[in-house]
PDB file of N, CA and C in Angstrom:
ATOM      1  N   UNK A   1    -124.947 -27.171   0.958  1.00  0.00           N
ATOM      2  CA  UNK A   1    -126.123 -27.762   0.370  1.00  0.00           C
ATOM      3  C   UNK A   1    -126.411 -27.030  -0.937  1.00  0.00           C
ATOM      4  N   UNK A   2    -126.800 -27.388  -1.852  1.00  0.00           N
ATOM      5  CA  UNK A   2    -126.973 -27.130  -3.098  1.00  0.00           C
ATOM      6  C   UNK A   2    -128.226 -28.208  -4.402  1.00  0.00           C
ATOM      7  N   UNK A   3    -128.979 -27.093  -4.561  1.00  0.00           N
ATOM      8  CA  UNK A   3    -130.179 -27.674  -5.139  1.00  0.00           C
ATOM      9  C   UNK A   3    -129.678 -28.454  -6.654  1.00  0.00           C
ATOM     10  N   UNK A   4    -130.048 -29.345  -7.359  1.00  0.00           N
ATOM     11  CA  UNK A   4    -129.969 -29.999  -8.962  1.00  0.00           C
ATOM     12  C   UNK A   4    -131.476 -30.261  -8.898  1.00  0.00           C
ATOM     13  N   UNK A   5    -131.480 -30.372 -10.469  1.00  0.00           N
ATOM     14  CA  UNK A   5    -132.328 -30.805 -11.245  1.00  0.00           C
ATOM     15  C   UNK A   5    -132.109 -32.280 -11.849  1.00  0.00           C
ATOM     16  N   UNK A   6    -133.003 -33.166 -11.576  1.00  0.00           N
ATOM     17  CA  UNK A   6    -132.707 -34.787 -12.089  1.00  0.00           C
ATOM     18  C   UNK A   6    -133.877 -35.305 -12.236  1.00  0.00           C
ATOM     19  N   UNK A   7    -133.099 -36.584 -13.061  1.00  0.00           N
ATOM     20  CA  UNK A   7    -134.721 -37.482 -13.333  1.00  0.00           C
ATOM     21  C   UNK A   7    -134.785 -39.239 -12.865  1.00  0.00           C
ATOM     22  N   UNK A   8    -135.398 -39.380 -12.766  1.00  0.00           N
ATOM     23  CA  UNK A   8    -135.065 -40.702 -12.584  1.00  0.00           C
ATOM     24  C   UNK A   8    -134.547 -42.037 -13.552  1.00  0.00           C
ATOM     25  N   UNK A   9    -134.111 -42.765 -12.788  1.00  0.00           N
ATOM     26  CA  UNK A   9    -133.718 -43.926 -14.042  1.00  0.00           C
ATOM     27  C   UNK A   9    -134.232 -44.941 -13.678  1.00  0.00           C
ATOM     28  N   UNK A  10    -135.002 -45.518 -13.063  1.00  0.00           N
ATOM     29  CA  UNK A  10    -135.607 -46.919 -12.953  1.00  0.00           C
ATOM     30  C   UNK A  10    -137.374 -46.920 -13.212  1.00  0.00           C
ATOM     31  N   UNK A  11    -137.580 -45.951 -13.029  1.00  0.00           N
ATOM     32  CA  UNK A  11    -139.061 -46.183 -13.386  1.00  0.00           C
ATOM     33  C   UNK A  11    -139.229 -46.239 -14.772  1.00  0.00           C
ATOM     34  N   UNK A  12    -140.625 -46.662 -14.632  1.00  0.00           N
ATOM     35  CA  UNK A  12    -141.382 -47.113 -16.652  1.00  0.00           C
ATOM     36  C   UNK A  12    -141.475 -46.025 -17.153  1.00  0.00           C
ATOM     37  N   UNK A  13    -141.864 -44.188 -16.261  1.00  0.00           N
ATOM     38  CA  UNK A  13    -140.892 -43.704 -17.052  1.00  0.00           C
ATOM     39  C   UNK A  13    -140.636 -42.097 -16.565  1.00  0.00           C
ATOM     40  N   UNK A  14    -139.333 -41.563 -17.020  1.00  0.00           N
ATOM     41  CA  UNK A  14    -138.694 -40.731 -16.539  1.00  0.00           C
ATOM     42  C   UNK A  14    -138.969 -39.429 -15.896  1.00  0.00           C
ATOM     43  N   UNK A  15    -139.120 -39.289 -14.476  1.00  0.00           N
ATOM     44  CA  UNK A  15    -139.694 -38.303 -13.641  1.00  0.00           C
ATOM     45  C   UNK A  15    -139.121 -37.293 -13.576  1.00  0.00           C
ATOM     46  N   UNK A  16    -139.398 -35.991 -13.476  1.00  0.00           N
ATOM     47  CA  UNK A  16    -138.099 -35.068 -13.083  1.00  0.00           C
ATOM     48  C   UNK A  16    -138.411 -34.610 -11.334  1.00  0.00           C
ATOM     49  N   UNK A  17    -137.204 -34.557 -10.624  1.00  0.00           N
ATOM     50  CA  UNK A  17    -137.414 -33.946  -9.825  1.00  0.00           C
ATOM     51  C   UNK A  17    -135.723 -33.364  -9.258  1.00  0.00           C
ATOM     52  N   UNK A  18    -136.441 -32.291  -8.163  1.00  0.00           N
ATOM     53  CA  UNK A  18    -135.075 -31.635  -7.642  1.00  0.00           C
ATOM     54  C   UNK A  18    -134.803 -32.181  -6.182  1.00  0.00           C
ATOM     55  N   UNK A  19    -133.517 -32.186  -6.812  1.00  0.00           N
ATOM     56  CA  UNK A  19    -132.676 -33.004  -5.698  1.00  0.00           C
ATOM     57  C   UNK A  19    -131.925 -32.178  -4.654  1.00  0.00           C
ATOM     58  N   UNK A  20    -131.893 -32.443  -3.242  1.00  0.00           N
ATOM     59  CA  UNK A  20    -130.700 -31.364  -2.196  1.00  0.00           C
ATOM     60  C   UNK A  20    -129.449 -32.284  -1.996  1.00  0.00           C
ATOM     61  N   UNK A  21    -128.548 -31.863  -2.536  1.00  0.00           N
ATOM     62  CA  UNK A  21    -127.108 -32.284  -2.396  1.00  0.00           C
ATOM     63  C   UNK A  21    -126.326 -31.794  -0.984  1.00  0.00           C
ATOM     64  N   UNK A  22    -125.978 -32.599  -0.343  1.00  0.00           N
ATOM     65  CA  UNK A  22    -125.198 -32.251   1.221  1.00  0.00           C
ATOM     66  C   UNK A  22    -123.962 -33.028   1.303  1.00  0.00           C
ATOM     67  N   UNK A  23    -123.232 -32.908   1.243  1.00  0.00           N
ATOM     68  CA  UNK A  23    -121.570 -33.231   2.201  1.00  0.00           C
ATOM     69  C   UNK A  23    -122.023 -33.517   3.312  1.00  0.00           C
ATOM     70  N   UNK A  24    -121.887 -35.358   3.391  1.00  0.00           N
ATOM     71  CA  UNK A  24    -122.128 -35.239   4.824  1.00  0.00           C
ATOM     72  C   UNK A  24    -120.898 -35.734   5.584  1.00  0.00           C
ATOM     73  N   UNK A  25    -119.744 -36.047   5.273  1.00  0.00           N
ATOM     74  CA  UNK A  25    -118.313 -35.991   5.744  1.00  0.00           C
ATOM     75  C   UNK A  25    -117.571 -36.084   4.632  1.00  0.00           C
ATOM     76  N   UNK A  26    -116.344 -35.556   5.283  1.00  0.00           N
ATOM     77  CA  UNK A  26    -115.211 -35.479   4.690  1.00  0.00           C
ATOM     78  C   UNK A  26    -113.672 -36.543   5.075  1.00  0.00           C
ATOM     79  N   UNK A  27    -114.390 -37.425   6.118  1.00  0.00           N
ATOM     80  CA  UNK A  27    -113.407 -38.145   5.796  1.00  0.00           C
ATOM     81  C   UNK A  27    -114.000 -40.002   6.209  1.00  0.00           C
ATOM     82  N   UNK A  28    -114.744 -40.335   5.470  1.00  0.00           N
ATOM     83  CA  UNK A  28    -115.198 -41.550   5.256  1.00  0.00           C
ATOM     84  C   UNK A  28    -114.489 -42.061   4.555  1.00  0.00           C
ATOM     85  N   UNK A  29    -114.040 -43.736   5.453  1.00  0.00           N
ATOM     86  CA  UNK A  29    -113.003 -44.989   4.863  1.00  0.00           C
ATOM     87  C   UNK A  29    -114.113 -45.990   3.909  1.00  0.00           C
ATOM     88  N   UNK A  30    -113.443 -45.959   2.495  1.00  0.00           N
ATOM     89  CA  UNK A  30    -114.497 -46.841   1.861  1.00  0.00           C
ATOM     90  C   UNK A  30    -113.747 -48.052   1.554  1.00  0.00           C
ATOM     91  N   UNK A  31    -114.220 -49.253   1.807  1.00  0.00           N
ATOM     92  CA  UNK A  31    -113.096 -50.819   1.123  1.00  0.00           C
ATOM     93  C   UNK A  31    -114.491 -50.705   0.298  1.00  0.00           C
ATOM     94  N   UNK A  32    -113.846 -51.201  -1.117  1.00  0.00           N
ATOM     95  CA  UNK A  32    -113.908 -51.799  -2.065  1.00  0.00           C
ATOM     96  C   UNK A  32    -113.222 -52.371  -2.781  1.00  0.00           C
ATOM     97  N   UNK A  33    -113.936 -53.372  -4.013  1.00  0.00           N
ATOM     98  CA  UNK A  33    -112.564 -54.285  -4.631  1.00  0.00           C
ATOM     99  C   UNK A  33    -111.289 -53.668  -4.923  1.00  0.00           C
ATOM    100  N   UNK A  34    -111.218 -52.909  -5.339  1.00  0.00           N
ATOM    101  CA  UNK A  34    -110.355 -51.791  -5.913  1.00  0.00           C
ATOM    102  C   UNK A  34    -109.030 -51.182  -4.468  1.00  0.00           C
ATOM    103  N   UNK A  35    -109.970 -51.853  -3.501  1.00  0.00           N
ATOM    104  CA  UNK A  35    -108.959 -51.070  -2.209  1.00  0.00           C
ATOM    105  C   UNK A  35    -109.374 -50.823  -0.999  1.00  0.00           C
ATOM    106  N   UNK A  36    -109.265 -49.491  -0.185  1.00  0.00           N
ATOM    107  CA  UNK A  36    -109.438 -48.904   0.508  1.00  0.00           C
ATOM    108  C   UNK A  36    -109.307 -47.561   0.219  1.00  0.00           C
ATOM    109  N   UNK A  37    -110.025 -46.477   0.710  1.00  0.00           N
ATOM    110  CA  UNK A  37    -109.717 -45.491   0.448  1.00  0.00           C
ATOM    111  C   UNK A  37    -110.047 -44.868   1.877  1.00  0.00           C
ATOM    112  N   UNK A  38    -109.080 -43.470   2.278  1.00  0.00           N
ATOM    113  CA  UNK A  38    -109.690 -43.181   3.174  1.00  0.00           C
ATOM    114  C   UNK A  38    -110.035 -41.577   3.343  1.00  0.00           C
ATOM    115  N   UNK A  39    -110.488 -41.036   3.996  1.00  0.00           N
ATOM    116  CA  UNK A  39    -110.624 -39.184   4.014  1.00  0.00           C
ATOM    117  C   UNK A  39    -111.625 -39.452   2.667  1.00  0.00           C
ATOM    118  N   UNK A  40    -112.162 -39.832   2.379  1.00  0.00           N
ATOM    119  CA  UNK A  40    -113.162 -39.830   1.532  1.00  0.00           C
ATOM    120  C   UNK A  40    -114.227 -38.807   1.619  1.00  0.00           C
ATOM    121  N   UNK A  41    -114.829 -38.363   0.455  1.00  0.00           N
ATOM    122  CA  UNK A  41    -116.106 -36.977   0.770  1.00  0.00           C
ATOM    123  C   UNK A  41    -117.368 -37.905   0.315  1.00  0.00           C
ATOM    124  N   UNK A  42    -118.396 -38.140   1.513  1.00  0.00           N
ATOM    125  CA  UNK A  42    -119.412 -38.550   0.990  1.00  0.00           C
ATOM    126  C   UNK A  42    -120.472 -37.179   0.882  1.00  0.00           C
ATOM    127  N   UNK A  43    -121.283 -37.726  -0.751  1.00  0.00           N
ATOM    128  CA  UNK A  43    -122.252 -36.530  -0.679  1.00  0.00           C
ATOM    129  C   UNK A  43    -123.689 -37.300  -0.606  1.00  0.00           C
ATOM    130  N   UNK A  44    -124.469 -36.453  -0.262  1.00  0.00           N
ATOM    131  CA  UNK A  44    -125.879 -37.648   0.326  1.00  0.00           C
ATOM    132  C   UNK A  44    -127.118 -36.604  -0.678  1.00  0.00           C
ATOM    133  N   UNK A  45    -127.871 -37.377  -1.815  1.00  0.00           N
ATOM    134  CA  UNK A  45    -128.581 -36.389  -2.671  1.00  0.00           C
ATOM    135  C   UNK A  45    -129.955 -37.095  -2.556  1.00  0.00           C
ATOM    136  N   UNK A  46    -130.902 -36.017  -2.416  1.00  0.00           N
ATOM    137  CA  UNK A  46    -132.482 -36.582  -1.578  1.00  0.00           C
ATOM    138  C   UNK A  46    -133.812 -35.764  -2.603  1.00  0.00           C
ATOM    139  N   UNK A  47    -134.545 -36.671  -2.949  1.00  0.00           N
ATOM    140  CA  UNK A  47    -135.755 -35.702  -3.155  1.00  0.00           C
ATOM    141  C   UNK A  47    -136.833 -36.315  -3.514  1.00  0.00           C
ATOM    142  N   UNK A  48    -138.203 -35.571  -3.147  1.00  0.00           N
ATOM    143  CA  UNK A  48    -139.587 -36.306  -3.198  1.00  0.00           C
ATOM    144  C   UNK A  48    -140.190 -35.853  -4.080  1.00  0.00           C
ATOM    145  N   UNK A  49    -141.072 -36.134  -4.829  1.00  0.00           N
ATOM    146  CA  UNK A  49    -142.181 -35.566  -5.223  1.00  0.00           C
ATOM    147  C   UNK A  49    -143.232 -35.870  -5.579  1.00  0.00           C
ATOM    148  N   UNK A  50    -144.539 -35.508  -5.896  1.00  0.00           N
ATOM    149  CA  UNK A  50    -145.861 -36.461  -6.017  1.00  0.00           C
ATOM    150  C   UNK A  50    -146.281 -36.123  -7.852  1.00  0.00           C
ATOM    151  N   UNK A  51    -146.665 -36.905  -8.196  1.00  0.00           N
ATOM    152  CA  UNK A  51    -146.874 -36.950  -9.631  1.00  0.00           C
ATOM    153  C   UNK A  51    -147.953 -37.941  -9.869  1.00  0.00           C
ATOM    154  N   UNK A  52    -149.033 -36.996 -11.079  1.00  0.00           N
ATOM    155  CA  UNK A  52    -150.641 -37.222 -11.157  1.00  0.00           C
ATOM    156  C   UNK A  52    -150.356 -37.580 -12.881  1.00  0.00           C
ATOM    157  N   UNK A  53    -151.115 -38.856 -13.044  1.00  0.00           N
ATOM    158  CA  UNK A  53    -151.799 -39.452 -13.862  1.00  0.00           C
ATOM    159  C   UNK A  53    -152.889 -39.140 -14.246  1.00  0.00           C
ATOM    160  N   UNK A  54    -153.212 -38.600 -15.783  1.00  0.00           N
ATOM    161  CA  UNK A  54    -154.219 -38.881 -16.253  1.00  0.00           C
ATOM    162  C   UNK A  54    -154.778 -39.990 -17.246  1.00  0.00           C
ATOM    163  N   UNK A  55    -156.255 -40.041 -18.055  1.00  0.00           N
ATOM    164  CA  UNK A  55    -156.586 -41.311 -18.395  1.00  0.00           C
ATOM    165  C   UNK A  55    -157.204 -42.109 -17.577  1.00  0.00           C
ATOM    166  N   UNK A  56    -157.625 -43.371 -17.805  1.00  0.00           N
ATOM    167  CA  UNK A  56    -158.532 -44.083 -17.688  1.00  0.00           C
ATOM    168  C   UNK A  56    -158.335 -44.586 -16.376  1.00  0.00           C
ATOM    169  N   UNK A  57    -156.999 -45.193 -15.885  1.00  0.00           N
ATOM    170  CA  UNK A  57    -156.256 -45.089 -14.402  1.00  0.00           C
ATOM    171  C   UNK A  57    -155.929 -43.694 -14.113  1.00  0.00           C
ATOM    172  N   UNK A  58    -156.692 -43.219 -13.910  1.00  0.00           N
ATOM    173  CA  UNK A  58    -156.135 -41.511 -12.859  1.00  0.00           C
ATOM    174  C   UNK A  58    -155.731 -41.962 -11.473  1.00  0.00           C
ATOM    175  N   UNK A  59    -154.283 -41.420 -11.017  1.00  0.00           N
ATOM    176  CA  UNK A  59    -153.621 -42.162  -9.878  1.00  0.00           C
ATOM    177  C   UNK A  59    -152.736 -40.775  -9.345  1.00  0.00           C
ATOM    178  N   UNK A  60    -152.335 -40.976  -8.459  1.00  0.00           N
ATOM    179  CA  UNK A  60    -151.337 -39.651  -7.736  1.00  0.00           C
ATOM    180  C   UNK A  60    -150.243 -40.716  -7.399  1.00  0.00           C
ATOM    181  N   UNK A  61    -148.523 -40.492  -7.772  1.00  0.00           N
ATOM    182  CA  UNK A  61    -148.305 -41.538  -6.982  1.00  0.00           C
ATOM    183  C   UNK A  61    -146.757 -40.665  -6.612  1.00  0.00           C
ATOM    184  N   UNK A  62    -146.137 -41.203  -5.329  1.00  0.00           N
ATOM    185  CA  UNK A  62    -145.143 -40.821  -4.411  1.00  0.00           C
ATOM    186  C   UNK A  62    -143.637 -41.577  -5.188  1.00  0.00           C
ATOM    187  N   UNK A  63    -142.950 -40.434  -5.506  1.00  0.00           N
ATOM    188  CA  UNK A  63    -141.450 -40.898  -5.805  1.00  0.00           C
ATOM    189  C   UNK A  63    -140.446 -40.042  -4.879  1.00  0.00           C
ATOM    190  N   UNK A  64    -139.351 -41.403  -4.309  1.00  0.00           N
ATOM    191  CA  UNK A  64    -138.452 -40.803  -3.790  1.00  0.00           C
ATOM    192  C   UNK A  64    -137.282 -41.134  -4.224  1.00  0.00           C
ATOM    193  N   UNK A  65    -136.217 -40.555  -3.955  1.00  0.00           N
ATOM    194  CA  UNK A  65    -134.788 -40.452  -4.604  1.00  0.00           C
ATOM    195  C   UNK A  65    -134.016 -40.545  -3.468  1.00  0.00           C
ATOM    196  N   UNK A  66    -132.891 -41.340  -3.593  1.00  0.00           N
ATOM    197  CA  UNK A  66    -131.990 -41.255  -2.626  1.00  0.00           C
ATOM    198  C   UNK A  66    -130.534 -41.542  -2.997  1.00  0.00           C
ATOM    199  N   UNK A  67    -129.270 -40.713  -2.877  1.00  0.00           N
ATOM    200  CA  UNK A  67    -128.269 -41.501  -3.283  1.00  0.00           C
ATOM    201  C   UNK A  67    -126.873 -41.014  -2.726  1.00  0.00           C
ATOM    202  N   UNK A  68    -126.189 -41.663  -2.636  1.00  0.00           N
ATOM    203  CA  UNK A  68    -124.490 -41.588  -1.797  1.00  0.00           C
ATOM    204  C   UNK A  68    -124.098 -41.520  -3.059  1.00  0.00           C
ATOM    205  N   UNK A  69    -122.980 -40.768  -2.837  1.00  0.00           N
ATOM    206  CA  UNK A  69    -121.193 -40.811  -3.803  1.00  0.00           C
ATOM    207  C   UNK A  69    -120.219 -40.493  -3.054  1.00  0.00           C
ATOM    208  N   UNK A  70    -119.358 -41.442  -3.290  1.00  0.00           N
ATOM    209  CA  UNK A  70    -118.360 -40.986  -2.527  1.00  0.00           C
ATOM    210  C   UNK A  70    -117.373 -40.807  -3.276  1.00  0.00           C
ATOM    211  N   UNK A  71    -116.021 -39.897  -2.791  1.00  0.00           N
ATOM    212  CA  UNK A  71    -114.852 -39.374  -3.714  1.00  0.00           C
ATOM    213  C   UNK A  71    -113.769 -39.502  -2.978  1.00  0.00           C
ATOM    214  N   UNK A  72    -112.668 -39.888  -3.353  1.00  0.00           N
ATOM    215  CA  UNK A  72    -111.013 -40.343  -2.848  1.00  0.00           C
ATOM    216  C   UNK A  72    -110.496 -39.367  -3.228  1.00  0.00           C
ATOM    217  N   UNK A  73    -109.763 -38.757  -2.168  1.00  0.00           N
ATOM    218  CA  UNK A  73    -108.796 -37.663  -2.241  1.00  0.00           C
ATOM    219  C   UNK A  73    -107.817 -38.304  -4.080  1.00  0.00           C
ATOM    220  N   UNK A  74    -107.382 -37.247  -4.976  1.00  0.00           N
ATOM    221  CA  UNK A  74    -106.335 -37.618  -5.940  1.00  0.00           C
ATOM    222  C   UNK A  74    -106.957 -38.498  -6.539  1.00  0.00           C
ATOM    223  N   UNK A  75    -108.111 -39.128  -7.153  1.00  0.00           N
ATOM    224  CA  UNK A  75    -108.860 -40.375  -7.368  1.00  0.00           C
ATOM    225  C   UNK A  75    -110.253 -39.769  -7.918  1.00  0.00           C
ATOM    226  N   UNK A  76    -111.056 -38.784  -7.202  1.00  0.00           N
ATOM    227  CA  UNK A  76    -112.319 -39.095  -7.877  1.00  0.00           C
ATOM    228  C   UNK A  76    -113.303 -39.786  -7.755  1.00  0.00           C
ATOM    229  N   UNK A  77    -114.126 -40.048  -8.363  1.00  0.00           N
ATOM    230  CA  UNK A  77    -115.358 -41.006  -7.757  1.00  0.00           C
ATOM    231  C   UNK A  77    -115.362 -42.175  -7.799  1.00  0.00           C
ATOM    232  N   UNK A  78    -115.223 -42.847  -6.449  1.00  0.00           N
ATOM    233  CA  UNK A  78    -115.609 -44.235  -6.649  1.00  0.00           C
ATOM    234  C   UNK A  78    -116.496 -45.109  -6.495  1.00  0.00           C
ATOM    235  N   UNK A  79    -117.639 -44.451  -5.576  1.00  0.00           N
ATOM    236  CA  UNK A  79    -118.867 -45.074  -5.491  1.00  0.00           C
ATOM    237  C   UNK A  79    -120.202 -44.613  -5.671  1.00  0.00           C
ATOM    238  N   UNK A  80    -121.001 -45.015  -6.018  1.00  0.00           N
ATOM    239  CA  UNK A  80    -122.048 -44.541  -5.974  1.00  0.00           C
ATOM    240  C   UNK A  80    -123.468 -45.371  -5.784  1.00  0.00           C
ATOM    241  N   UNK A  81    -124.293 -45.219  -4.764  1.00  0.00           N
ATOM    242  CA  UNK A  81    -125.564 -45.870  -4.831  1.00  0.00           C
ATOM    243  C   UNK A  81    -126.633 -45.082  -5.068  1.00  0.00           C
ATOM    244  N   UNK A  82    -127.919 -45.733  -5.527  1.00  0.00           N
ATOM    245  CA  UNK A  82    -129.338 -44.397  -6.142  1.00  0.00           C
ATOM    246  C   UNK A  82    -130.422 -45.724  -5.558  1.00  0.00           C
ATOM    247  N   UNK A  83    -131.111 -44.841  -4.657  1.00  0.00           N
ATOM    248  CA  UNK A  83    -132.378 -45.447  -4.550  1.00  0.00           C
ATOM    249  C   UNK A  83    -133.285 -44.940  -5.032  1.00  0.00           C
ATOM    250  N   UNK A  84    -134.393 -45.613  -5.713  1.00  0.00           N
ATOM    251  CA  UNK A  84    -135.917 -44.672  -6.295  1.00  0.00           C
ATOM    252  C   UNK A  84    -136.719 -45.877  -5.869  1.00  0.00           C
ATOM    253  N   UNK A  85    -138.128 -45.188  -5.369  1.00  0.00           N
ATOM    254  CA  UNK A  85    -138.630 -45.841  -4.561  1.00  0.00           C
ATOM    255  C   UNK A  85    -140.045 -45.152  -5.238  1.00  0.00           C
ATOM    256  N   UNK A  86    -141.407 -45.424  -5.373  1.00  0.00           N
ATOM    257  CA  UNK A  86    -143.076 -45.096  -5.367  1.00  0.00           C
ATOM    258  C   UNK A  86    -143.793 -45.850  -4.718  1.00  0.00           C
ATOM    259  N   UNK A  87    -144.866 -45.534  -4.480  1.00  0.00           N
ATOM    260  CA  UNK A  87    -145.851 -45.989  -3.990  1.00  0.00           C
ATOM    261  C   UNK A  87    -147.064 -46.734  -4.942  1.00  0.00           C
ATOM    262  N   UNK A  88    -146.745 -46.399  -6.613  1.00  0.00           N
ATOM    263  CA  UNK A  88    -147.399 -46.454  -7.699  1.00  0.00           C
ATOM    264  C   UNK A  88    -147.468 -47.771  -8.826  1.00  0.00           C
ATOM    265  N   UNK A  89    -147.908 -48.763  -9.002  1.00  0.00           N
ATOM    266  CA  UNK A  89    -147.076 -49.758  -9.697  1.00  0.00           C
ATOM    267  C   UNK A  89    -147.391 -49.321 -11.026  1.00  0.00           C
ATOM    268  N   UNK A  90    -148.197 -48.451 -11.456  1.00  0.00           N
ATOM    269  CA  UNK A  90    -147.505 -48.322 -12.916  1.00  0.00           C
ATOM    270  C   UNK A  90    -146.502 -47.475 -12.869  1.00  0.00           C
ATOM    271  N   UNK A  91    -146.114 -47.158 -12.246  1.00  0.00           N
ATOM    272  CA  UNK A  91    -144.771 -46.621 -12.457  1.00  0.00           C
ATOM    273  C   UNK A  91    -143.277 -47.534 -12.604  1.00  0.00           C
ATOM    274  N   UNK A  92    -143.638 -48.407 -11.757  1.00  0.00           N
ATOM    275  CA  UNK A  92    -142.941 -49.491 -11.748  1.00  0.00           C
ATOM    276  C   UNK A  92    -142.756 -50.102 -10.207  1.00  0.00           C
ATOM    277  N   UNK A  93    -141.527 -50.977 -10.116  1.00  0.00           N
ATOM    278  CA  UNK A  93    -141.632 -51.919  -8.979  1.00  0.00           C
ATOM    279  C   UNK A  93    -141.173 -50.577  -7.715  1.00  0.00           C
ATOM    280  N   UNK A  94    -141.823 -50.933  -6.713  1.00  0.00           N
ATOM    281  CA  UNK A  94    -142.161 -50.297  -5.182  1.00  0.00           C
ATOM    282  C   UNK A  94    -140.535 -49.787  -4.934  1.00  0.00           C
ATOM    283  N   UNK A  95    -139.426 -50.010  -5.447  1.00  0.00           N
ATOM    284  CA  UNK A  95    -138.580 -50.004  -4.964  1.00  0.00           C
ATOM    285  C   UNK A  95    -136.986 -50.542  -5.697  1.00  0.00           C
ATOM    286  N   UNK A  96    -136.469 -49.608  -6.386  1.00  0.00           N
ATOM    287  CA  UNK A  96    -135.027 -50.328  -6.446  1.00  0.00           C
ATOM    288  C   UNK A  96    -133.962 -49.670  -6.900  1.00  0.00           C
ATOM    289  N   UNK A  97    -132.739 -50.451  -6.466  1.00  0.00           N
ATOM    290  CA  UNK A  97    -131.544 -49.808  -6.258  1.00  0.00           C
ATOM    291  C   UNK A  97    -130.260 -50.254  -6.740  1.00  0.00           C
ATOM    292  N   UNK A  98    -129.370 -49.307  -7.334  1.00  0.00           N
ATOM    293  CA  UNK A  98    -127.945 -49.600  -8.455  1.00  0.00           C
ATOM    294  C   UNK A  98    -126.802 -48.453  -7.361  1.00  0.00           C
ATOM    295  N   UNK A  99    -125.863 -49.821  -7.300  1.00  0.00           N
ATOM    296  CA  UNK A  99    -124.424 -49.603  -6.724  1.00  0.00           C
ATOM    297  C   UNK A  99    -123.585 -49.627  -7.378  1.00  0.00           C
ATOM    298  N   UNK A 100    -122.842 -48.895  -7.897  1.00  0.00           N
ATOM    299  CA  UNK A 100    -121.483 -48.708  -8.797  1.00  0.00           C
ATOM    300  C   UNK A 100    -120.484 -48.653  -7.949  1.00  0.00           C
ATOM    301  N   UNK A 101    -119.841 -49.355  -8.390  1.00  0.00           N
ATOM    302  CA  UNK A 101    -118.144 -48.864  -7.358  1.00  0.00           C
ATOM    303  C   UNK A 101    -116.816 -49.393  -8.142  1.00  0.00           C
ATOM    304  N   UNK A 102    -115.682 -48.289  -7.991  1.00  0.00           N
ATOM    305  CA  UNK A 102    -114.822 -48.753  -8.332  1.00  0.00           C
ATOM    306  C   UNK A 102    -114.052 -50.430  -8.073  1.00  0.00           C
ATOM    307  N   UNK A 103    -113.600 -50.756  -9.303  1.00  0.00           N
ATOM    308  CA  UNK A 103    -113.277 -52.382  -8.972  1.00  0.00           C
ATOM    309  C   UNK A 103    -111.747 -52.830  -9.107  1.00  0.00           C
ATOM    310  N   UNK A 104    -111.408 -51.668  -9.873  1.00  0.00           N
ATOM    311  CA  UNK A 104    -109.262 -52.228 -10.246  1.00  0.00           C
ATOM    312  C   UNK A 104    -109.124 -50.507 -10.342  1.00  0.00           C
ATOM    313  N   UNK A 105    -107.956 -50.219  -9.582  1.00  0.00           N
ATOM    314  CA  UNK A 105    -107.526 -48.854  -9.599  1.00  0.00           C
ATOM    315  C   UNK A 105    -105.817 -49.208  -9.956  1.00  0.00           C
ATOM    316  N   UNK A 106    -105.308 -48.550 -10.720  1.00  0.00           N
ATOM    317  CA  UNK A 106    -103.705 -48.452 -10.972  1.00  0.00           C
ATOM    318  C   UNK A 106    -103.200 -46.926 -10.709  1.00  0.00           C
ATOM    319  N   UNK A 107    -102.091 -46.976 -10.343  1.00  0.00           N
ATOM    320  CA  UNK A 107    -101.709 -45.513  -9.972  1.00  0.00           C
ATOM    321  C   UNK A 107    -100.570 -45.306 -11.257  1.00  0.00           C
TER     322      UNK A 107
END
């Protein structure tokens, strides 16, 4: 486990918070367009934090972070999902989420 520093990317606008990075296996089978892969390392990266508004709307509002990557032995990264989530609507919408994944691999 190992602490980072990050910010967000979907809100109206950019939060910082620290994230806990965990390995949570080492050998997860991923299909995607691109294939199959297998013995895969998924890492699972998490973090909360509460953040206060000032001004005319004074608000407290709840952001969470959530996100998978996974890595193919000889290959590297091929997937990745990020959830960010508040409780706040000026911050933006309650909830949303970007999946990247590898799509054509050549050896």
């Amino acid at each position: 486990m190992r602490q980072v520093k990050g910010t967000t990317r979907f809100l109206k606008q950019p939060i910082s918070v620290d994230k806990t990075e965990t390995i949570e296996t080492l050998i997860d089978v991923v299909t995607l367009p691109a294939g199959t892969f297998e013995n895969c390392i998924r890492i699972k990266s998490s973090a909360k934090t509460t953040v206060s508004f000032e001004g005319p709307l004074r608000a407290i509002a709840n952001v969470e972070v959530e996100g998978f990557d996974w890595y193919a032995p000889n290959i590297g990264w091929i997937k990745g999902i990020l959830t960010e989530q508040t409780n706040n609507l000026q911050l933006g919408w309650p909830g949303q989420q970007m999946i990247h994944q590898l799509i054509k691999f050549t050896k």
